[in-house]
N, C-alpha and C. Protein backbone atom coordinates (compact mmCIF):
# COMPACT_ATOMS: atom_id res chain seq x y z
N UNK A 1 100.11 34.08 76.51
CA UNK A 1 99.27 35.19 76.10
C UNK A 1 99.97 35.93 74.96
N UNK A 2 99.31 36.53 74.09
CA UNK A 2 99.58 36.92 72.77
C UNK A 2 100.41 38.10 73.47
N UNK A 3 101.56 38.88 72.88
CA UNK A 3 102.10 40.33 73.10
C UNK A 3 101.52 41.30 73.17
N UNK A 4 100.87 41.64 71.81
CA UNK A 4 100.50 42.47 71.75
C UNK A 4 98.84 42.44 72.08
N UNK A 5 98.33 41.45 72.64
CA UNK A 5 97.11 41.76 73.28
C UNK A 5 97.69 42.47 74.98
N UNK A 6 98.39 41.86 75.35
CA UNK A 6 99.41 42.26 76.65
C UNK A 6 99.52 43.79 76.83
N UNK A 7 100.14 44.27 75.41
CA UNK A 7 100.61 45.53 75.46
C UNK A 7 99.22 46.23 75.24
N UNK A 8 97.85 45.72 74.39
CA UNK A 8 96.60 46.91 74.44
C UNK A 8 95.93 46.88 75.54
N UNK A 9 96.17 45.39 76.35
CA UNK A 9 94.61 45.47 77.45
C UNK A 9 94.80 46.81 78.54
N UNK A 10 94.27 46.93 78.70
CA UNK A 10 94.47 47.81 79.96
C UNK A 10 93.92 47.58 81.36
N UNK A 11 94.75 48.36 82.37
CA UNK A 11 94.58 47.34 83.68
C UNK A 11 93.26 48.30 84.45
N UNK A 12 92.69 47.31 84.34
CA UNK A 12 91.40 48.04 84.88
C UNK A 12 91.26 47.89 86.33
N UNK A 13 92.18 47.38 87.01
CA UNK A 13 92.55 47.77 88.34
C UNK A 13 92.96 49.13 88.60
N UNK A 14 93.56 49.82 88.13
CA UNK A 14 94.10 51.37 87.92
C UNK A 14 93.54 51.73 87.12
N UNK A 15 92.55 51.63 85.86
CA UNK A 15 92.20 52.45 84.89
C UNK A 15 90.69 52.40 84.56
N UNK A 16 89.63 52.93 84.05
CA UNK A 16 88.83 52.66 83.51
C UNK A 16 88.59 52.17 82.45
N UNK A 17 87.75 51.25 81.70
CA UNK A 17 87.53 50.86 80.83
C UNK A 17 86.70 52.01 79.39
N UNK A 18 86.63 52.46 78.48
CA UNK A 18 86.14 53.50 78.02
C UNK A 18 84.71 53.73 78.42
N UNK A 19 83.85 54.92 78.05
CA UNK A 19 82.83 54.98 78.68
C UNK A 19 81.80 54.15 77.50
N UNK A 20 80.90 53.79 77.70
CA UNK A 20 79.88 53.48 76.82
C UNK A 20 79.13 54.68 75.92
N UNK A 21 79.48 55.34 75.94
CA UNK A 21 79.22 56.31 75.06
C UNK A 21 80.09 56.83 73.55
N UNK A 22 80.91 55.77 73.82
CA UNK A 22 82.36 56.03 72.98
C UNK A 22 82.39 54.96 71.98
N UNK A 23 82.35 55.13 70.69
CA UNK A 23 81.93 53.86 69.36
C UNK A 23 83.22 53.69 68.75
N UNK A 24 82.79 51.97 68.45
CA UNK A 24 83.62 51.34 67.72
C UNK A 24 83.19 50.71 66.90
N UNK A 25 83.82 50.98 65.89
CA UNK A 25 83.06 49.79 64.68
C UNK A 25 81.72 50.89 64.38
N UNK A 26 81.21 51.83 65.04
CA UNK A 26 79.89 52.56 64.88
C UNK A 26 78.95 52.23 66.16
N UNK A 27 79.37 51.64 66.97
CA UNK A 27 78.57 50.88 68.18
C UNK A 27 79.07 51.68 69.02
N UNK A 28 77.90 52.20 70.25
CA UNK A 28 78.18 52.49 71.60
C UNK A 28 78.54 51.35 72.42
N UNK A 29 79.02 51.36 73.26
CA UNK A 29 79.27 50.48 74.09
C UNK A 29 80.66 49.14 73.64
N UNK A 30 80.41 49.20 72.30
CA UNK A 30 81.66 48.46 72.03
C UNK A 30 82.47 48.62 72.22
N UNK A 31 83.41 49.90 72.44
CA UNK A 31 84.64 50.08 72.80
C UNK A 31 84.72 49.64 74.22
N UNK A 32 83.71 49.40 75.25
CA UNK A 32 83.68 49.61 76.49
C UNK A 32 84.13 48.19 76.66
N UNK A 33 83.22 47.21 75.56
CA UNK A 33 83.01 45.53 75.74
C UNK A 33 84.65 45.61 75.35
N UNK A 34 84.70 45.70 74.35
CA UNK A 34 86.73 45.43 73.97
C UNK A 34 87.77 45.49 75.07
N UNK A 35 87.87 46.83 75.74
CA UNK A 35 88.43 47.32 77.00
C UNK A 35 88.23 46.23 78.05
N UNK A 36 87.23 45.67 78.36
CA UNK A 36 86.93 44.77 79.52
C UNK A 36 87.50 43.25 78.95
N UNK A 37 86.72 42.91 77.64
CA UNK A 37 87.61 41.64 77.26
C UNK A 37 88.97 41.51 77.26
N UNK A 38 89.97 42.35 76.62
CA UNK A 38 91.17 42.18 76.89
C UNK A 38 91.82 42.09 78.24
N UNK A 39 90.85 42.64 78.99
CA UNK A 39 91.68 43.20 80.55
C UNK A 39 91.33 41.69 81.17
N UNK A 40 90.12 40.98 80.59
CA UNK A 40 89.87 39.88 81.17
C UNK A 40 90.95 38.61 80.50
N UNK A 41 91.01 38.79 79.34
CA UNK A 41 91.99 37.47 78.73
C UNK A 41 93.31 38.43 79.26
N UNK A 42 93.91 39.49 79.81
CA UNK A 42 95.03 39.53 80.48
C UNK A 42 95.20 39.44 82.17
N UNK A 43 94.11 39.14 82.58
CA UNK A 43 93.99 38.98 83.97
C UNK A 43 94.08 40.04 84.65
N UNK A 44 93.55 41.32 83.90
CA UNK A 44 93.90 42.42 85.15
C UNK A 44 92.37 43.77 84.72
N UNK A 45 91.16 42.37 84.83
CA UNK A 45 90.36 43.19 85.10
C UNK A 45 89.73 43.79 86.27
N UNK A 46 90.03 43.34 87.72
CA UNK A 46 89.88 43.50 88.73
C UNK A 46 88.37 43.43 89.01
N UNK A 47 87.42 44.39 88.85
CA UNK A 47 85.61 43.91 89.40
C UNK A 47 85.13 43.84 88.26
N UNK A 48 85.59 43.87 86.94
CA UNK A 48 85.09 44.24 85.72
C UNK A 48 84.91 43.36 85.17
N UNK A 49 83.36 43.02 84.24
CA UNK A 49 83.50 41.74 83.94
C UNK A 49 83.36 41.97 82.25
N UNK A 50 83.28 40.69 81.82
CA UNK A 50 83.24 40.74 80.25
C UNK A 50 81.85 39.99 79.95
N UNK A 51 81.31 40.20 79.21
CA UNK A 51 79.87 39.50 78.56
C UNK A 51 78.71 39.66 79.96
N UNK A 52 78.82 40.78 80.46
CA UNK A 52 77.93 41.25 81.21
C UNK A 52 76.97 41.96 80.72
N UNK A 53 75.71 42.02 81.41
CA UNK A 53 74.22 42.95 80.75
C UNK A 53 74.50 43.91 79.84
N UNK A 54 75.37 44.82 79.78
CA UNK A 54 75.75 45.72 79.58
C UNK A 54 76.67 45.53 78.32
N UNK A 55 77.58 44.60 78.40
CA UNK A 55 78.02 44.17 77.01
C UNK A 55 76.97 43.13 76.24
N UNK A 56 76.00 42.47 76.93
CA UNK A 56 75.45 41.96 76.08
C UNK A 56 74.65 42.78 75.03
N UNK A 57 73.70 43.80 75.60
CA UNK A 57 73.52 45.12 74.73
C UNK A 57 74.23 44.91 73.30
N UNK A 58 75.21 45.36 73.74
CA UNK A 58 75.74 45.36 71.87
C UNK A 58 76.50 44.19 71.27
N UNK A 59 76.30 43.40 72.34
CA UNK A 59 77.09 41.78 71.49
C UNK A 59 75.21 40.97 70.88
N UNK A 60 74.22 41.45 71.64
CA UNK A 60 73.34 40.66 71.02
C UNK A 60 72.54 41.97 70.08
N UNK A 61 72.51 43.06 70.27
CA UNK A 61 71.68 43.82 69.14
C UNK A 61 72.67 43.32 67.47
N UNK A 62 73.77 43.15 67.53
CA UNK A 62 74.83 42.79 66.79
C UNK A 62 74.89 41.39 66.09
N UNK A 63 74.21 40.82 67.30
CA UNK A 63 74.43 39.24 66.87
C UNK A 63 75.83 38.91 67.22
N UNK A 64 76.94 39.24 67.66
CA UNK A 64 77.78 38.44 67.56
C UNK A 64 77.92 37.97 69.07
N UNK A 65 78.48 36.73 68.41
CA UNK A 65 78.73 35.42 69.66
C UNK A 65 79.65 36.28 70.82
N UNK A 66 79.55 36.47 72.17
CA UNK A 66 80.55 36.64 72.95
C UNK A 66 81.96 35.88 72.86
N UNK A 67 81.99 34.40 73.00
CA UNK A 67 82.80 33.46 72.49
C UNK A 67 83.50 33.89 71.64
N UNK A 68 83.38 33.62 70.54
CA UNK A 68 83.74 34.41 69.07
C UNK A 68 84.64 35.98 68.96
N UNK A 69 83.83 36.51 69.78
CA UNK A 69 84.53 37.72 70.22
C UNK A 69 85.65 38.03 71.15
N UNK A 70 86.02 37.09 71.79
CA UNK A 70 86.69 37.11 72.60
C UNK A 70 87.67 36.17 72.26
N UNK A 71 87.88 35.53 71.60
CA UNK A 71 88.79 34.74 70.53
C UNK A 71 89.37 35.09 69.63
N UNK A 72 89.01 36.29 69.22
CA UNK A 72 89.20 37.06 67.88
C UNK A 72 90.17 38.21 68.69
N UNK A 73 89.39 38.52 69.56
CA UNK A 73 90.84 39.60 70.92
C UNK A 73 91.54 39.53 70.92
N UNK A 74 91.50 37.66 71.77
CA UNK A 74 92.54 37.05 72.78
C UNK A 74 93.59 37.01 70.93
N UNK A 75 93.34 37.62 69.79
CA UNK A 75 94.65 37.47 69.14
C UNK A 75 95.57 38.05 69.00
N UNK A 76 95.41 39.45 69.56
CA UNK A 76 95.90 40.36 70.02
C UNK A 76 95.70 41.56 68.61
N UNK A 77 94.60 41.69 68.50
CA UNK A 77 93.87 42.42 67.49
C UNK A 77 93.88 43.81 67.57
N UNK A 78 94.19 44.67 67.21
CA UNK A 78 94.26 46.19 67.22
C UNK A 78 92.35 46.36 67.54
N UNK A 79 92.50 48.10 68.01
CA UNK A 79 91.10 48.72 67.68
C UNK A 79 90.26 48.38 66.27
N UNK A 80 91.25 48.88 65.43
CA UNK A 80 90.84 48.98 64.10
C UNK A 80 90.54 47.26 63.29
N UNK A 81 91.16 46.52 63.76
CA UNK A 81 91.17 45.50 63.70
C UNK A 81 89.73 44.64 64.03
N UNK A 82 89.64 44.61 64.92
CA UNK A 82 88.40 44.33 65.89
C UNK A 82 87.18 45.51 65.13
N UNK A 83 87.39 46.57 65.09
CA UNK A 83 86.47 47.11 64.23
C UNK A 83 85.73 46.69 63.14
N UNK A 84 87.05 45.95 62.01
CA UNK A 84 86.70 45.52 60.93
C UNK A 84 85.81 43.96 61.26
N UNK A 85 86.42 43.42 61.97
CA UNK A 85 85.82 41.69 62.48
C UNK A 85 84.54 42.11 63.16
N UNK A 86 84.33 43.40 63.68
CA UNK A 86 82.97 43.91 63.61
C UNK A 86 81.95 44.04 62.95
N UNK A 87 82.38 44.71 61.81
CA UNK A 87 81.72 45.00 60.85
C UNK A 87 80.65 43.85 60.00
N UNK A 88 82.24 43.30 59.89
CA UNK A 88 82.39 41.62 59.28
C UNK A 88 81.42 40.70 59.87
N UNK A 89 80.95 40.38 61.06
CA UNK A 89 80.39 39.55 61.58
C UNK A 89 79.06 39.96 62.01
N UNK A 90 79.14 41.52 62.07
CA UNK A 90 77.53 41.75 62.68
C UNK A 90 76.53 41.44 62.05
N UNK A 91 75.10 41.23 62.49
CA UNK A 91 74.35 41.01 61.46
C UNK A 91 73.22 41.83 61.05
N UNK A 92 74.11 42.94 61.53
CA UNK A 92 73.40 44.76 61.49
C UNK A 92 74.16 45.31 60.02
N UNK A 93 73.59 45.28 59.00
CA UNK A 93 74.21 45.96 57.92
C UNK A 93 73.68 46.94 57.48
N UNK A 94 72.49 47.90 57.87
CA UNK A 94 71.79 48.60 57.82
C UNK A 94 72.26 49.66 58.85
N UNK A 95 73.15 50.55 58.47
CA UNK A 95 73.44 51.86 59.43
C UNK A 95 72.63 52.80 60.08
N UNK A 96 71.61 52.86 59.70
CA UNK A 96 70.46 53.55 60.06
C UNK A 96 69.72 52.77 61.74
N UNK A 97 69.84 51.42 61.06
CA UNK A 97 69.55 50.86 62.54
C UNK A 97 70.98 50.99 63.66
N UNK A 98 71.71 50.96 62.96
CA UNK A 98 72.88 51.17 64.14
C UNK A 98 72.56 52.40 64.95
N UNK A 99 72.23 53.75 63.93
CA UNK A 99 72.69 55.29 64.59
C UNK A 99 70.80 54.99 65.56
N UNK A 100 70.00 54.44 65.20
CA UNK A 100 68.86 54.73 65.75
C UNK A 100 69.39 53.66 67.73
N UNK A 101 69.70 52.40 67.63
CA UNK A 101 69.72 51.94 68.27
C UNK A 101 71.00 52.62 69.40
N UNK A 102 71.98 53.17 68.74
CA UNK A 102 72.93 53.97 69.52
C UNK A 102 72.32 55.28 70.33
N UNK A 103 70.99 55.55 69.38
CA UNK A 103 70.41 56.86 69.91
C UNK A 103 69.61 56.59 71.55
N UNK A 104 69.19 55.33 70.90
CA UNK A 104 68.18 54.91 72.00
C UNK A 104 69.01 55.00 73.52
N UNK A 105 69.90 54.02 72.78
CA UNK A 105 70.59 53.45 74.13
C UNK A 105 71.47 54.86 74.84
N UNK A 106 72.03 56.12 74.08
CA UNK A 106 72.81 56.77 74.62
C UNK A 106 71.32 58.16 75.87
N UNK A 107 70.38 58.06 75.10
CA UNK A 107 69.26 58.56 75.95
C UNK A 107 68.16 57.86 76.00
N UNK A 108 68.49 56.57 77.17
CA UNK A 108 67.69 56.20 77.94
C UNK A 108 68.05 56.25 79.31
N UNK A 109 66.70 57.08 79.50
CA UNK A 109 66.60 57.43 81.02
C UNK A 109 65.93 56.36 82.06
N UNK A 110 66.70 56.21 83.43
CA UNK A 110 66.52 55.18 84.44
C UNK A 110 64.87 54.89 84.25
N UNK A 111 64.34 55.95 84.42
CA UNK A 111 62.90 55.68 84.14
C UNK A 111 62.19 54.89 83.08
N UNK A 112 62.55 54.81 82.01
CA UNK A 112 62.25 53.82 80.67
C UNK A 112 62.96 52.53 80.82
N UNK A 113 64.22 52.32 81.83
CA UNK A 113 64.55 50.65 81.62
C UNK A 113 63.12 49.82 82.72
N UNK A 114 63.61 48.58 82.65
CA UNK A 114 63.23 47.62 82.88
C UNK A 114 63.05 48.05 84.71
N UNK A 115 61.83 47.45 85.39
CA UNK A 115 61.75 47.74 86.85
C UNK A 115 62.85 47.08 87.49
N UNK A 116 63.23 45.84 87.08
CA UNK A 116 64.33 45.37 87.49
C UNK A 116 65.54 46.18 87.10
N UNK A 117 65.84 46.99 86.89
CA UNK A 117 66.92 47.63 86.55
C UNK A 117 66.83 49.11 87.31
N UNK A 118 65.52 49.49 87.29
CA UNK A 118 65.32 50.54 88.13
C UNK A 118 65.95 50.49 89.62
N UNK A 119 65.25 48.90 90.03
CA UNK A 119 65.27 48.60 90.95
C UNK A 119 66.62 49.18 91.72
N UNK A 120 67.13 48.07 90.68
CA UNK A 120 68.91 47.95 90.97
C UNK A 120 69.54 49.30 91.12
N UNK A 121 69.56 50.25 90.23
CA UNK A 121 69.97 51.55 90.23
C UNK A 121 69.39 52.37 91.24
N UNK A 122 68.79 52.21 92.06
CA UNK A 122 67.80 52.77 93.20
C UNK A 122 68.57 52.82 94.51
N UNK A 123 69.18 51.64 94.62
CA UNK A 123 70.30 51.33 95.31
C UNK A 123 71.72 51.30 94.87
N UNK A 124 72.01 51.33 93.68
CA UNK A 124 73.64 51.69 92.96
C UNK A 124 73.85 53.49 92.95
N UNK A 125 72.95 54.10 92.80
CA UNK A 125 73.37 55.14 92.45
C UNK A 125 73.88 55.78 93.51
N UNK A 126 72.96 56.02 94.85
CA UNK A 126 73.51 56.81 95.56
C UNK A 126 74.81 56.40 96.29
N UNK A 127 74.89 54.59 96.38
CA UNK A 127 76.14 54.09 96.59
C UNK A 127 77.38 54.60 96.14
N UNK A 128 77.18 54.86 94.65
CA UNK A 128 78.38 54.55 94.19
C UNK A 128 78.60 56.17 93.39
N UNK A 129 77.50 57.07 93.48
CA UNK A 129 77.70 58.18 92.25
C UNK A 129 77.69 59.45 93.23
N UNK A 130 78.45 60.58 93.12
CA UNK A 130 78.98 61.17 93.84
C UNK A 130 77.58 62.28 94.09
N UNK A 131 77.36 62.64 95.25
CA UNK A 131 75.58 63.10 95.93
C UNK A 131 75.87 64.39 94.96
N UNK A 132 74.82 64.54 94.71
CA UNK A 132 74.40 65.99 94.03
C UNK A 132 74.88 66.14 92.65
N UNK A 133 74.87 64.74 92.46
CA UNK A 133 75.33 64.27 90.64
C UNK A 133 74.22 64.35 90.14
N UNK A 134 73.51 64.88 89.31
CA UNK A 134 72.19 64.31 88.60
C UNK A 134 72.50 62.94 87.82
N UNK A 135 71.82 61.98 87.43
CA UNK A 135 71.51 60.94 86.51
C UNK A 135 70.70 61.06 86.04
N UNK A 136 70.87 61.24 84.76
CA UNK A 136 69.89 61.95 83.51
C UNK A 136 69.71 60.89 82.48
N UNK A 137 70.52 59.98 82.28
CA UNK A 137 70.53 58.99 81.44
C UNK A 137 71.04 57.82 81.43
N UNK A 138 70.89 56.75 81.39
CA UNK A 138 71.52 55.40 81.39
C UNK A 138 73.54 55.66 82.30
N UNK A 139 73.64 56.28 80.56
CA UNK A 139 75.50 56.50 80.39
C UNK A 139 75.80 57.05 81.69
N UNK A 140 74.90 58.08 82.37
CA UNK A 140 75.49 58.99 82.90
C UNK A 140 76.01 58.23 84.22
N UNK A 141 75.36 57.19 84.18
CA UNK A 141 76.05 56.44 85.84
C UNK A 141 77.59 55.98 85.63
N UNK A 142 77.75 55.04 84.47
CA UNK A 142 79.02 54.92 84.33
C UNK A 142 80.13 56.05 84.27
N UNK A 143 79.66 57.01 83.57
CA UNK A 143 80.83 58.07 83.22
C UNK A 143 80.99 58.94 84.73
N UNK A 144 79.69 59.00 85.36
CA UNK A 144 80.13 60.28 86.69
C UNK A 144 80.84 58.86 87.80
N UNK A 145 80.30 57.83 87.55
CA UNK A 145 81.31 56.94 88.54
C UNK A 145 82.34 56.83 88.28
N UNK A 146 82.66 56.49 87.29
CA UNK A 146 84.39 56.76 86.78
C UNK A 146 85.12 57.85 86.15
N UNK A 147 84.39 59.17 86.56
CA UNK A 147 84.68 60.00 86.45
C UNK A 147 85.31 61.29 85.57
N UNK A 148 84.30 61.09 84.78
CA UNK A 148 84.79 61.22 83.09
C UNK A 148 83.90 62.85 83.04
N UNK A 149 82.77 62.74 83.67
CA UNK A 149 81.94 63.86 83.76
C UNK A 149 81.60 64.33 85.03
């Protein structure tokens, strides 16, 4: 394993991965996908996965290959780094669609996804999100579960 991918992943057994609300490259959720890939090419993502629903979001509004992306990591690539191979590869060059699609995704409420997703969150939330939390928006499940808000 590369060093210095070693020394950025972080152990997401003890730590959270960033929230999806937090941009890289100009993308929500990308910083979140980065955080989980490394922790996965260092073996210490614990329940966390990589190229899940949730990273697919911004690996396919983006176009870029999961594969690809995770090859480009596993090189032990800085933030800024990975930012630029962002930039570089997306096939979003139009910023306007970035800030609109970041808008979407940072306020969408449980009610506007997919019934299958409703579904799911119907039963995740009260599981896992602390009672008398409101969920107001997509983000807000990740961040009050891991405890950011």
């Amino acid at each position: 394993m590369n060093m210095n991918l070693k020394l950025l992943a972080k152990d997401l057994t003890k730590d959270y991965p960033r929230s999806p609300r937090e941009t890289l490259a100009g993308y929500v959720i990308a910083a979140r996908t980065l955080d989980k890939c490394r922790a996965v090419l260092a073996g210490t993502a614990g329940e966390y996965h990589f190229n899940c629903p949730l990273d697919n979001q911004f690996l396919g509004f983006a176009g870029i290959d999961a594969e690809q992306f995770k090859s480009f990591v596993a090189t032990g690539a800085t933030d800024l780094e990975v930012a630029s191979w962002i930039d570089e590869h997306s096939k979003i060059k139009d910023r306007t669609q970035v800030v609109v699609w970041n808008n979407k995704l940072r306020y969408t409420r449980p009610c506007d996804m997919s019934i299958e997703l409703q579904e799911f969150l119907e039963d995740y939330i009260p599981k896992f999100i602390p009672k008398n939390r409101p969920v107001r928006v997509w983000f807000d499940v990740y961040d009050l579960e891991e405890q950011r808000i």
